[in-house]
C-alpha atoms as a PDB file:
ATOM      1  CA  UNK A   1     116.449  67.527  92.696  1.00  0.00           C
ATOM      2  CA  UNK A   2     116.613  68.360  89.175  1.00  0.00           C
ATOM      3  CA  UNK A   3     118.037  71.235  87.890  1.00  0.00           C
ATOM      4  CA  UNK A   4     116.646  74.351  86.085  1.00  0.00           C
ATOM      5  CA  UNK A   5     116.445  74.302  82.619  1.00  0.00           C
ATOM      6  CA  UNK A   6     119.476  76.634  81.336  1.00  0.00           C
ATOM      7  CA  UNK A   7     120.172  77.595  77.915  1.00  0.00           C
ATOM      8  CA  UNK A   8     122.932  74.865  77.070  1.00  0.00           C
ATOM      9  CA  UNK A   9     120.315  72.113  78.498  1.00  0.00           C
ATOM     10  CA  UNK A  10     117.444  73.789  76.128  1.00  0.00           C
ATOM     11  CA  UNK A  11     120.174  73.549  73.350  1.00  0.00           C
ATOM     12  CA  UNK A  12     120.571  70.153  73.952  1.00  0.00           C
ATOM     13  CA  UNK A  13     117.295  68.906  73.814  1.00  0.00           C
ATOM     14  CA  UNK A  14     117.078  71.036  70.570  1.00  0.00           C
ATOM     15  CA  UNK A  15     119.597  69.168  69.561  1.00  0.00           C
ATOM     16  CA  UNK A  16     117.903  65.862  70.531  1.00  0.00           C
ATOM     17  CA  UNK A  17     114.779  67.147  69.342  1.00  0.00           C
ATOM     18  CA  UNK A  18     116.211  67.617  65.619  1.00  0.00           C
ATOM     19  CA  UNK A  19     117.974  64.407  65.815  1.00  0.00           C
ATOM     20  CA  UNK A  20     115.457  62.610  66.422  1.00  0.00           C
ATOM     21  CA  UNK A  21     112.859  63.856  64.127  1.00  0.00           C
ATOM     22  CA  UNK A  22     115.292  63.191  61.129  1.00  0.00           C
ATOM     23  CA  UNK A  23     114.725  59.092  62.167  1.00  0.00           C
ATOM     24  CA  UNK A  24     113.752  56.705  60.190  1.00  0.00           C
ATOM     25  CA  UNK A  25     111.041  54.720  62.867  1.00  0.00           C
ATOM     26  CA  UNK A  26     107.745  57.103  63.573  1.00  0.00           C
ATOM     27  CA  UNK A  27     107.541  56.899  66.969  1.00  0.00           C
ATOM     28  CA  UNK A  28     110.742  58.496  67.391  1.00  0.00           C
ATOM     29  CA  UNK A  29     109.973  61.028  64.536  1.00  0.00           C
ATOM     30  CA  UNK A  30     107.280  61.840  66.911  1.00  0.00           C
ATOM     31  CA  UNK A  31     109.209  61.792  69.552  1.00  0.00           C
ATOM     32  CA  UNK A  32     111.642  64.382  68.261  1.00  0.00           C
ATOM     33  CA  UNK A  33     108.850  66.562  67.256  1.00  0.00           C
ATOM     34  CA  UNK A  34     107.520  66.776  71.085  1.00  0.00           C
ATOM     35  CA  UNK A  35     110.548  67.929  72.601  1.00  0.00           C
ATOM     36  CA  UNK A  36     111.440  70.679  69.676  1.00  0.00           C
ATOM     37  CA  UNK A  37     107.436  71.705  70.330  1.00  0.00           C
ATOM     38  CA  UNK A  38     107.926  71.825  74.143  1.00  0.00           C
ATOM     39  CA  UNK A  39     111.426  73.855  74.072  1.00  0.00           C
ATOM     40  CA  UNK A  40     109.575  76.309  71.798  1.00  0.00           C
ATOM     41  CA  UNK A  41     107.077  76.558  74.631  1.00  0.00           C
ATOM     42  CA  UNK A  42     109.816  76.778  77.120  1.00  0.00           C
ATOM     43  CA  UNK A  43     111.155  79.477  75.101  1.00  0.00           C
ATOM     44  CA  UNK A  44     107.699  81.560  74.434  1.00  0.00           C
ATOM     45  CA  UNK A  45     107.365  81.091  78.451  1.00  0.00           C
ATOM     46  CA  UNK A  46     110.640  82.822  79.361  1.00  0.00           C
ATOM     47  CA  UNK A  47     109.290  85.562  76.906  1.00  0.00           C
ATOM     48  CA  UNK A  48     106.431  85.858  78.926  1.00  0.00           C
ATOM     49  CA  UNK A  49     108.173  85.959  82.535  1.00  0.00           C
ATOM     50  CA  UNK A  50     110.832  88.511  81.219  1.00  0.00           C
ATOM     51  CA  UNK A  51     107.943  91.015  79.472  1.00  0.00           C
ATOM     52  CA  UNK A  52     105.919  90.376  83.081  1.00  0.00           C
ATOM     53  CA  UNK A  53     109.076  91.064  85.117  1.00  0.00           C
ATOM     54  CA  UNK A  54     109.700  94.298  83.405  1.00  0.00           C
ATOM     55  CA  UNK A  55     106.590  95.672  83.618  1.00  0.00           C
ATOM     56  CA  UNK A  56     106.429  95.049  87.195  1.00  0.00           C
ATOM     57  CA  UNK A  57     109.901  97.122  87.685  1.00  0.00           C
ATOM     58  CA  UNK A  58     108.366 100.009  85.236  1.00  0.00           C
ATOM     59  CA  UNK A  59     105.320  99.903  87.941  1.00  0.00           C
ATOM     60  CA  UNK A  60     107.149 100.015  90.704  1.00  0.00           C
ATOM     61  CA  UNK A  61     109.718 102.976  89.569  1.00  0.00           C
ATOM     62  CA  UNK A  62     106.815 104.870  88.360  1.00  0.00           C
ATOM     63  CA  UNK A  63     105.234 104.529  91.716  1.00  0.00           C
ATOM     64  CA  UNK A  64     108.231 105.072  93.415  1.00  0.00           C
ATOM     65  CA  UNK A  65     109.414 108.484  90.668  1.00  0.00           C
ATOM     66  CA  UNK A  66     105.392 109.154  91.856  1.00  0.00           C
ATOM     67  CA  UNK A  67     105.881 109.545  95.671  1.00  0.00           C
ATOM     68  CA  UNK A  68     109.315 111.108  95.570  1.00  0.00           C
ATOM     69  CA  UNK A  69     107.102 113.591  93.366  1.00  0.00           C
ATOM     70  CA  UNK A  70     104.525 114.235  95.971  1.00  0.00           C
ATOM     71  CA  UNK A  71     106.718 114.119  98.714  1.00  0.00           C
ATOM     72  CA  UNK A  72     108.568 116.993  97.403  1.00  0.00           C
ATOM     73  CA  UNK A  73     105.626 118.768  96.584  1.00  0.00           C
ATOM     74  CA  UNK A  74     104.440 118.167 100.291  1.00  0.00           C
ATOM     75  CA  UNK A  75     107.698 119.535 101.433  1.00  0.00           C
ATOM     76  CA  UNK A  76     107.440 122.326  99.433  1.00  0.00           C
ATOM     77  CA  UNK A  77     104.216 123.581  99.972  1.00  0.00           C
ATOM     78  CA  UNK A  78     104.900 123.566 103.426  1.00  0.00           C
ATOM     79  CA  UNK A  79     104.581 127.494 104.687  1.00  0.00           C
ATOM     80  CA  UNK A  80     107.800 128.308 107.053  1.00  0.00           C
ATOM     81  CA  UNK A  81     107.677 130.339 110.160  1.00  0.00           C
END
């Protein structure tokens, strides 16, 4: 199985990315191009997951901060004999 992408694996293919696009031959011009275009993708994707992760914590304490609210509320309202 191969392992997740971690930050010192996206720094090395950076690395190989910038190497490789400073060659002399095209084809591995282009070559170095791909990878630095697909870590910035990688990158922009983590981005994305992080901002989507937080939001769905700020949901779900807002819900939760909601129905300790009304539960409260229920608990007060609640006439005593």
């Amino acid at each position: 199985m191969v392992e997740r992408l971690d930050e010192e694996r996206l720094e090395m293919l950076r690395s190989w990315g910038t190497g490789l696009s400073t060659s002399s031959r095209d084809e591995l011009r282009a070559a170095g191009r791909a990878i630095l275009m697909l870590v910035e993708e990688v990158d922009r994707l983590q981005v994305d997951v992080w901002n989507a992760r937080a939001a769905v914590n700020q949901a779900v304490e807002q819900r939760s901060s909601q129905s300790l609210a009304s539960t409260l509320r229920e608990a007060i309202a609640v006439p005593r004999s």
